[in-house]
PDB file of N, CA and C in Angstrom:
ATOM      1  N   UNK A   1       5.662-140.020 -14.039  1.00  0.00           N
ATOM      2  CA  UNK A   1       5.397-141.418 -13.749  1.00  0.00           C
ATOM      3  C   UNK A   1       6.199-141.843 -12.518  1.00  0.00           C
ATOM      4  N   UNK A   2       5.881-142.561 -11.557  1.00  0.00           N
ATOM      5  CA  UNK A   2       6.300-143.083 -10.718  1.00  0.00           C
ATOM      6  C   UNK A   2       6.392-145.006 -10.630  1.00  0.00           C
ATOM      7  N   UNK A   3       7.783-145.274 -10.223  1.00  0.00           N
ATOM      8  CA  UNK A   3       7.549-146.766 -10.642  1.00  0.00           C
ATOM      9  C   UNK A   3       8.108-147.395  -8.940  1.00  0.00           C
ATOM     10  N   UNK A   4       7.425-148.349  -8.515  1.00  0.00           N
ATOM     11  CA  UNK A   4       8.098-148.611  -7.603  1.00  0.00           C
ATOM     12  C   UNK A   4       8.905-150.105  -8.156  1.00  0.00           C
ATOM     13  N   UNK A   5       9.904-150.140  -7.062  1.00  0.00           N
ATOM     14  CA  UNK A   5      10.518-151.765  -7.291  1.00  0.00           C
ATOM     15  C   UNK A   5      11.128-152.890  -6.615  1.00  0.00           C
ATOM     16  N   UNK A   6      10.918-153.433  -6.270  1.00  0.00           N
ATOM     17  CA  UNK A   6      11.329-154.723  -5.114  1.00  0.00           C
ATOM     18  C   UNK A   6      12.696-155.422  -5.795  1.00  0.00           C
ATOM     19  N   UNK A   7      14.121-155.500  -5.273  1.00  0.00           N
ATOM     20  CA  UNK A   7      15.156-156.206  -6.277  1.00  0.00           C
ATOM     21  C   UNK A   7      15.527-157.537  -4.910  1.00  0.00           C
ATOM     22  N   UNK A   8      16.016-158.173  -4.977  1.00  0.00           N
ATOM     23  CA  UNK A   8      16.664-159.074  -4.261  1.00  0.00           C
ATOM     24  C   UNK A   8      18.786-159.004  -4.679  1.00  0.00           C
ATOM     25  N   UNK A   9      19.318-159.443  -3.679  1.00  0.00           N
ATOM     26  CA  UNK A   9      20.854-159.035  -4.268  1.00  0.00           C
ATOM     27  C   UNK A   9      21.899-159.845  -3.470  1.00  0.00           C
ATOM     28  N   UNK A  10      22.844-159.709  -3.790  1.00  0.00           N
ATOM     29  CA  UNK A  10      23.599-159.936  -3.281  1.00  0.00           C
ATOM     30  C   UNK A  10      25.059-159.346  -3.390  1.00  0.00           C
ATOM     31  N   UNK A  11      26.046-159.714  -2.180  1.00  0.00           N
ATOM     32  CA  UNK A  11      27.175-159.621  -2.669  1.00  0.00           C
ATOM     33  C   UNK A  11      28.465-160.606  -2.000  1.00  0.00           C
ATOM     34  N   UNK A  12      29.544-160.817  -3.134  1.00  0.00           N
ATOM     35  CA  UNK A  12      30.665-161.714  -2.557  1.00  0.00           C
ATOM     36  C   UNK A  12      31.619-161.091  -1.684  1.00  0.00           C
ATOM     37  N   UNK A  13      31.987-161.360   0.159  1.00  0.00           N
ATOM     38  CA  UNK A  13      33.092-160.881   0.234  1.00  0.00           C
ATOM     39  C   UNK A  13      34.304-161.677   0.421  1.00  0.00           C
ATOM     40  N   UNK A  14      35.242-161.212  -0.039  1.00  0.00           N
ATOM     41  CA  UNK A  14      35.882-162.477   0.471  1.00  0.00           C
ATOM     42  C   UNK A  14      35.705-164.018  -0.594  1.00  0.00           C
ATOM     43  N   UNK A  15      36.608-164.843   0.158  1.00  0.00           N
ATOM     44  CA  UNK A  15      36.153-166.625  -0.478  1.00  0.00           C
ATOM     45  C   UNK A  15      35.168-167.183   0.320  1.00  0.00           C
ATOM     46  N   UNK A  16      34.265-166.750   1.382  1.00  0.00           N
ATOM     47  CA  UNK A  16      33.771-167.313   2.111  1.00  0.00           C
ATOM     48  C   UNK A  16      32.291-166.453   2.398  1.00  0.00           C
ATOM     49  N   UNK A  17      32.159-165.635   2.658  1.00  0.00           N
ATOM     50  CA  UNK A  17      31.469-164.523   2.958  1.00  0.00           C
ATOM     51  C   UNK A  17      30.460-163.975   1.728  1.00  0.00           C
ATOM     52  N   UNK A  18      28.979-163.896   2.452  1.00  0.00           N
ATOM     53  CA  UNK A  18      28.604-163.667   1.211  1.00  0.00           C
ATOM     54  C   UNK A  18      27.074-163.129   1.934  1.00  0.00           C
ATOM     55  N   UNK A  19      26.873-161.957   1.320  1.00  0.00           N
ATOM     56  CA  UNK A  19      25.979-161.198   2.098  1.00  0.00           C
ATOM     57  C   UNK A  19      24.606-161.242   0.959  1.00  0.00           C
ATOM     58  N   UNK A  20      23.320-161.262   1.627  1.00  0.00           N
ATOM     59  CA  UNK A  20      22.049-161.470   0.771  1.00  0.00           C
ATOM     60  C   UNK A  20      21.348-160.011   1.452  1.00  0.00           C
ATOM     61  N   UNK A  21      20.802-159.490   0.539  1.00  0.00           N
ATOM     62  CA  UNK A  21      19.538-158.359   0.719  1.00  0.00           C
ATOM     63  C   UNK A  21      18.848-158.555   0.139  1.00  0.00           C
ATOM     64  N   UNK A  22      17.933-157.562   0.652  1.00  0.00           N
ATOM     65  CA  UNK A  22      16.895-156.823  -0.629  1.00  0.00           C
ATOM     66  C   UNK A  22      16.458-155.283  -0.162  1.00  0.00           C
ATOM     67  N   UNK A  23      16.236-154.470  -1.502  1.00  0.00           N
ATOM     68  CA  UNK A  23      15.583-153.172  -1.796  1.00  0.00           C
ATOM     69  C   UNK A  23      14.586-152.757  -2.051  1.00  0.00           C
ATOM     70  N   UNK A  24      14.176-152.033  -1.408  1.00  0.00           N
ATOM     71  CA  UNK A  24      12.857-151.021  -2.072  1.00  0.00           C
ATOM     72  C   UNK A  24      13.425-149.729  -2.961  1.00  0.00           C
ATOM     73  N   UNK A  25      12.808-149.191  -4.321  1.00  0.00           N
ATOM     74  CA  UNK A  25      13.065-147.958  -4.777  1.00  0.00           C
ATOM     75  C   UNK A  25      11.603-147.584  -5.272  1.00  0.00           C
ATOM     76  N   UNK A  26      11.643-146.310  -5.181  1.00  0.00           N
ATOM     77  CA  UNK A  26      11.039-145.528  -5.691  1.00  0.00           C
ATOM     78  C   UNK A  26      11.441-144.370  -6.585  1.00  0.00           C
ATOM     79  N   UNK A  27      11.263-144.780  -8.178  1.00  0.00           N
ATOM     80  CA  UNK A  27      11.853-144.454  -8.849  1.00  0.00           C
ATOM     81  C   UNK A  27      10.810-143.550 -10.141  1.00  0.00           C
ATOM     82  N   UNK A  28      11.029-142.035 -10.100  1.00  0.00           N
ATOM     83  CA  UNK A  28       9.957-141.082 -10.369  1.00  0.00           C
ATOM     84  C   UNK A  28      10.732-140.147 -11.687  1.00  0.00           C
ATOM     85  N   UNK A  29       9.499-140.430 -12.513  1.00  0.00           N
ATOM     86  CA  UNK A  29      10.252-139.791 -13.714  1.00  0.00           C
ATOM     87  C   UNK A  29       9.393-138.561 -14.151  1.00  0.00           C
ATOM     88  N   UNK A  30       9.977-137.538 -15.102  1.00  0.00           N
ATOM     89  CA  UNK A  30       8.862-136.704 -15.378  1.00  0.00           C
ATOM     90  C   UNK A  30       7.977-137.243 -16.635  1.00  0.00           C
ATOM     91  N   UNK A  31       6.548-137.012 -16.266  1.00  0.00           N
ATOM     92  CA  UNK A  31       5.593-137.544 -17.610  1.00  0.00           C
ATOM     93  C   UNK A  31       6.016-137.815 -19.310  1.00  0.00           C
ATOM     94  N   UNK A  32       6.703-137.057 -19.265  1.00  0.00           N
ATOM     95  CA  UNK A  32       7.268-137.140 -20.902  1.00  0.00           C
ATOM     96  C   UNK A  32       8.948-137.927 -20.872  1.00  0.00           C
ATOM     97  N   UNK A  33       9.436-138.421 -20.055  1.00  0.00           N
ATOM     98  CA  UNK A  33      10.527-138.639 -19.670  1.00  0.00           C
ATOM     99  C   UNK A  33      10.656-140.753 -19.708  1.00  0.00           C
ATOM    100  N   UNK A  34      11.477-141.410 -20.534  1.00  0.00           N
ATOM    101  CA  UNK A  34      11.296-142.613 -20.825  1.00  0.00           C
ATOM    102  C   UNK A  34      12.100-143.289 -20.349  1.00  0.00           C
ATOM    103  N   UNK A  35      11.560-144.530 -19.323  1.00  0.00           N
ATOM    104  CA  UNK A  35      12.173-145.069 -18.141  1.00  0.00           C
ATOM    105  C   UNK A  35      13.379-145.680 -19.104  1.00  0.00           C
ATOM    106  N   UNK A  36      14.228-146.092 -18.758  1.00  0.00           N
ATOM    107  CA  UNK A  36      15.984-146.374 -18.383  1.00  0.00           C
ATOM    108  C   UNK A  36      16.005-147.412 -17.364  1.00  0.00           C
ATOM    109  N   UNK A  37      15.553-148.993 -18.022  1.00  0.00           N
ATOM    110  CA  UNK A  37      16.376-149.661 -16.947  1.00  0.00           C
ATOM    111  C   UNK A  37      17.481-149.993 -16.419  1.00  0.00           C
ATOM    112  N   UNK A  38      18.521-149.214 -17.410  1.00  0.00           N
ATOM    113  CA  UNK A  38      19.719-149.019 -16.566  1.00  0.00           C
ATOM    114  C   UNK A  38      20.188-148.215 -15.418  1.00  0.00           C
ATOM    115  N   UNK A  39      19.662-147.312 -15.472  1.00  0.00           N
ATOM    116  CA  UNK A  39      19.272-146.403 -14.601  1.00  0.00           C
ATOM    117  C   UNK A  39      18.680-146.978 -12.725  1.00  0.00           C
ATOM    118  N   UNK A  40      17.774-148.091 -13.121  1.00  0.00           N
ATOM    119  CA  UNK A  40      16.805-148.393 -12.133  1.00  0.00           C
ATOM    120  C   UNK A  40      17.858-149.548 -11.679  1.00  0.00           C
ATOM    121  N   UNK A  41      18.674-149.982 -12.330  1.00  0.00           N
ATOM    122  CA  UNK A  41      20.115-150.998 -11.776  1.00  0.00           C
ATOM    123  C   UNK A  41      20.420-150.228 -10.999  1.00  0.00           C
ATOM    124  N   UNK A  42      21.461-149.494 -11.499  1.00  0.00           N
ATOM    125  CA  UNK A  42      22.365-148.351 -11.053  1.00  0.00           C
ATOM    126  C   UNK A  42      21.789-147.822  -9.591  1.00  0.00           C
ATOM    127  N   UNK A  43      20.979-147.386  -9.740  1.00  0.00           N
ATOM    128  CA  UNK A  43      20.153-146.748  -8.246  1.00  0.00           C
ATOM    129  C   UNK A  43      19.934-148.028  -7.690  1.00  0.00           C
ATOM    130  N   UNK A  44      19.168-149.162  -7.913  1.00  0.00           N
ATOM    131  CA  UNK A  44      19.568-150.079  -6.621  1.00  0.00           C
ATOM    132  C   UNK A  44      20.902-151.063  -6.482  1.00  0.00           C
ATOM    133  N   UNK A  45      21.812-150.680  -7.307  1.00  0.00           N
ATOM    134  CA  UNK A  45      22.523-151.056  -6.679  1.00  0.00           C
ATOM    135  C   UNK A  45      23.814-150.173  -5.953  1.00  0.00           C
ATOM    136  N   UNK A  46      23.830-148.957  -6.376  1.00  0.00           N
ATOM    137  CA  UNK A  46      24.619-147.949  -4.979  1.00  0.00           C
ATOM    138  C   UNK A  46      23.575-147.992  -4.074  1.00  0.00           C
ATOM    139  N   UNK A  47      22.176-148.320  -3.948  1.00  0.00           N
ATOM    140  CA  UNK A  47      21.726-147.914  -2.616  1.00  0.00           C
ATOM    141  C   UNK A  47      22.084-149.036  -1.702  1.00  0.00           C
ATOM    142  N   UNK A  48      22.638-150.423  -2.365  1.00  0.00           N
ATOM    143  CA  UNK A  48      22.801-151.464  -1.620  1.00  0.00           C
ATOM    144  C   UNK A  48      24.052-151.448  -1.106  1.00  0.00           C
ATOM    145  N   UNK A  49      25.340-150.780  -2.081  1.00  0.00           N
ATOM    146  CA  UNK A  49      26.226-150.872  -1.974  1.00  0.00           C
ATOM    147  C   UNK A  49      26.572-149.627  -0.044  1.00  0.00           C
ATOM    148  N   UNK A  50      26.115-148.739  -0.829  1.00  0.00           N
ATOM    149  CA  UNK A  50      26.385-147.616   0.581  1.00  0.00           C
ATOM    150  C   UNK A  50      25.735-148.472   1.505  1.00  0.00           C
ATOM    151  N   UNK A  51      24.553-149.190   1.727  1.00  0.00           N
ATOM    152  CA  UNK A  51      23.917-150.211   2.928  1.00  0.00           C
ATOM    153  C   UNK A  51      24.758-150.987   3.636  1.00  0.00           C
ATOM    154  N   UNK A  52      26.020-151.517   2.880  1.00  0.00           N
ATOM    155  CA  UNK A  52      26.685-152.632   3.266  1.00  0.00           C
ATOM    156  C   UNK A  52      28.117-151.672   3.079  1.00  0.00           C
ATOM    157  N   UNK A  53      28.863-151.000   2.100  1.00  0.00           N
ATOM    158  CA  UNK A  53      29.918-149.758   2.577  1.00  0.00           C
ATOM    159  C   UNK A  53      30.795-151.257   1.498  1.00  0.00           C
ATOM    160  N   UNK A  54      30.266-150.823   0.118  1.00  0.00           N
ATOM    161  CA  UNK A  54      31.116-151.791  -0.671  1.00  0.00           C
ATOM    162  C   UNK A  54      31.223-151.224  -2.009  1.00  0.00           C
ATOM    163  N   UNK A  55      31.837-151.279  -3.044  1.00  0.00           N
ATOM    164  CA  UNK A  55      31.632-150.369  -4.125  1.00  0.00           C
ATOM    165  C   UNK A  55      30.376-151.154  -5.264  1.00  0.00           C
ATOM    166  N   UNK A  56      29.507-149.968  -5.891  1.00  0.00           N
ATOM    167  CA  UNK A  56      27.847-150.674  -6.302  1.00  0.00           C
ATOM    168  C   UNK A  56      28.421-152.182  -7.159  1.00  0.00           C
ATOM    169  N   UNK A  57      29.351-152.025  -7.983  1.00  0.00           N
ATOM    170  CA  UNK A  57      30.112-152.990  -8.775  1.00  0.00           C
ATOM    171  C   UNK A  57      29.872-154.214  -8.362  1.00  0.00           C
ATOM    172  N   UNK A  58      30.314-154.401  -6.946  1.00  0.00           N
ATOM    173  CA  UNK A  58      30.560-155.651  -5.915  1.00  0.00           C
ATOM    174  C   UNK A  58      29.001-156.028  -5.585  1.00  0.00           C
ATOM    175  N   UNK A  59      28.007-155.296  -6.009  1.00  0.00           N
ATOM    176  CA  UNK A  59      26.682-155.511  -6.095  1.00  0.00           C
ATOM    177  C   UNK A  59      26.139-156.499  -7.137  1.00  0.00           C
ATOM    178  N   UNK A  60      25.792-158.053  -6.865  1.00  0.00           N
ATOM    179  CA  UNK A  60      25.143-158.746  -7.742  1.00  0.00           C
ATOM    180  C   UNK A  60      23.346-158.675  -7.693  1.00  0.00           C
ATOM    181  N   UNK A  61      22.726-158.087  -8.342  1.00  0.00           N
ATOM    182  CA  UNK A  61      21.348-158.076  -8.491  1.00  0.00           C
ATOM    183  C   UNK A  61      20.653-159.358  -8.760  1.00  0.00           C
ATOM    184  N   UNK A  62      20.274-160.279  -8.296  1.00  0.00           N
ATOM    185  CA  UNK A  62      19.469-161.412  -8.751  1.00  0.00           C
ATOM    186  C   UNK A  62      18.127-161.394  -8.780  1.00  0.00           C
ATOM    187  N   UNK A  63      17.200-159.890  -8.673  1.00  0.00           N
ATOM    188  CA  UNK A  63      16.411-160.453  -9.521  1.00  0.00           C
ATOM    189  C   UNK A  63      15.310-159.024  -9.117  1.00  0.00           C
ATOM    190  N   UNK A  64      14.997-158.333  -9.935  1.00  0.00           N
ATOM    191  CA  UNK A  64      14.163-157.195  -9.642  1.00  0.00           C
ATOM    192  C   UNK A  64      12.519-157.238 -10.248  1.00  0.00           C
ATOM    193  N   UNK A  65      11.696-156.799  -8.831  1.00  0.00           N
ATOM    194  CA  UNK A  65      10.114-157.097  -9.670  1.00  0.00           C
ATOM    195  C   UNK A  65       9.843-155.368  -9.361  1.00  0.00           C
ATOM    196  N   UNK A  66       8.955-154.836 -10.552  1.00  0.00           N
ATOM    197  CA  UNK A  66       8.092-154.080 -10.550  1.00  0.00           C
ATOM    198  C   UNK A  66       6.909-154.259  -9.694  1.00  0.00           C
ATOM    199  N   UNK A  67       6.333-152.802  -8.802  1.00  0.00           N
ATOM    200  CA  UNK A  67       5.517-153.912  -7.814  1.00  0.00           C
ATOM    201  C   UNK A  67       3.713-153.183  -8.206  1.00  0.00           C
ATOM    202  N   UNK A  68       4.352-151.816  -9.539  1.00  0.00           N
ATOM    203  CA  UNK A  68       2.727-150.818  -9.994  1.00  0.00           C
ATOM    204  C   UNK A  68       3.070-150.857 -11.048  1.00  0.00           C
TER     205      UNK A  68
END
């Protein structure tokens, strides 16, 4: 199965500073294999984190759509 996913995010730096994204994933499982939306966090949020060079933690997710 293949799932794609659109998230929106953010993160705090600082008291002042405050950075907005968003992600694409493509996130591929084997047929018998049962999706983990923790999993689909986790992956977008180190991919955001390495984007911006922050640890995934410091990653706030506000809001993820399935897009198939």
């Amino acid at each position: 199965m293949r799932y794609c996913y659109f998230a929106d995010y953010e993160i705090q730096m600082g008291d002042r500073l405050r950075v907005w994204g968003q992600a694409t994933l493509v996130h591929a499982l084997p047929e018998e294999a049962e999706l983990d939306p923790a999993d689909v966090l986790a992956r977008i949020q180190k991919q955001a984190a390495d984007t911006h060079g922050v640890r995934p933690g410091e990653v706030r997710v506000r809001a993820i759509h399935r897009l198939d």
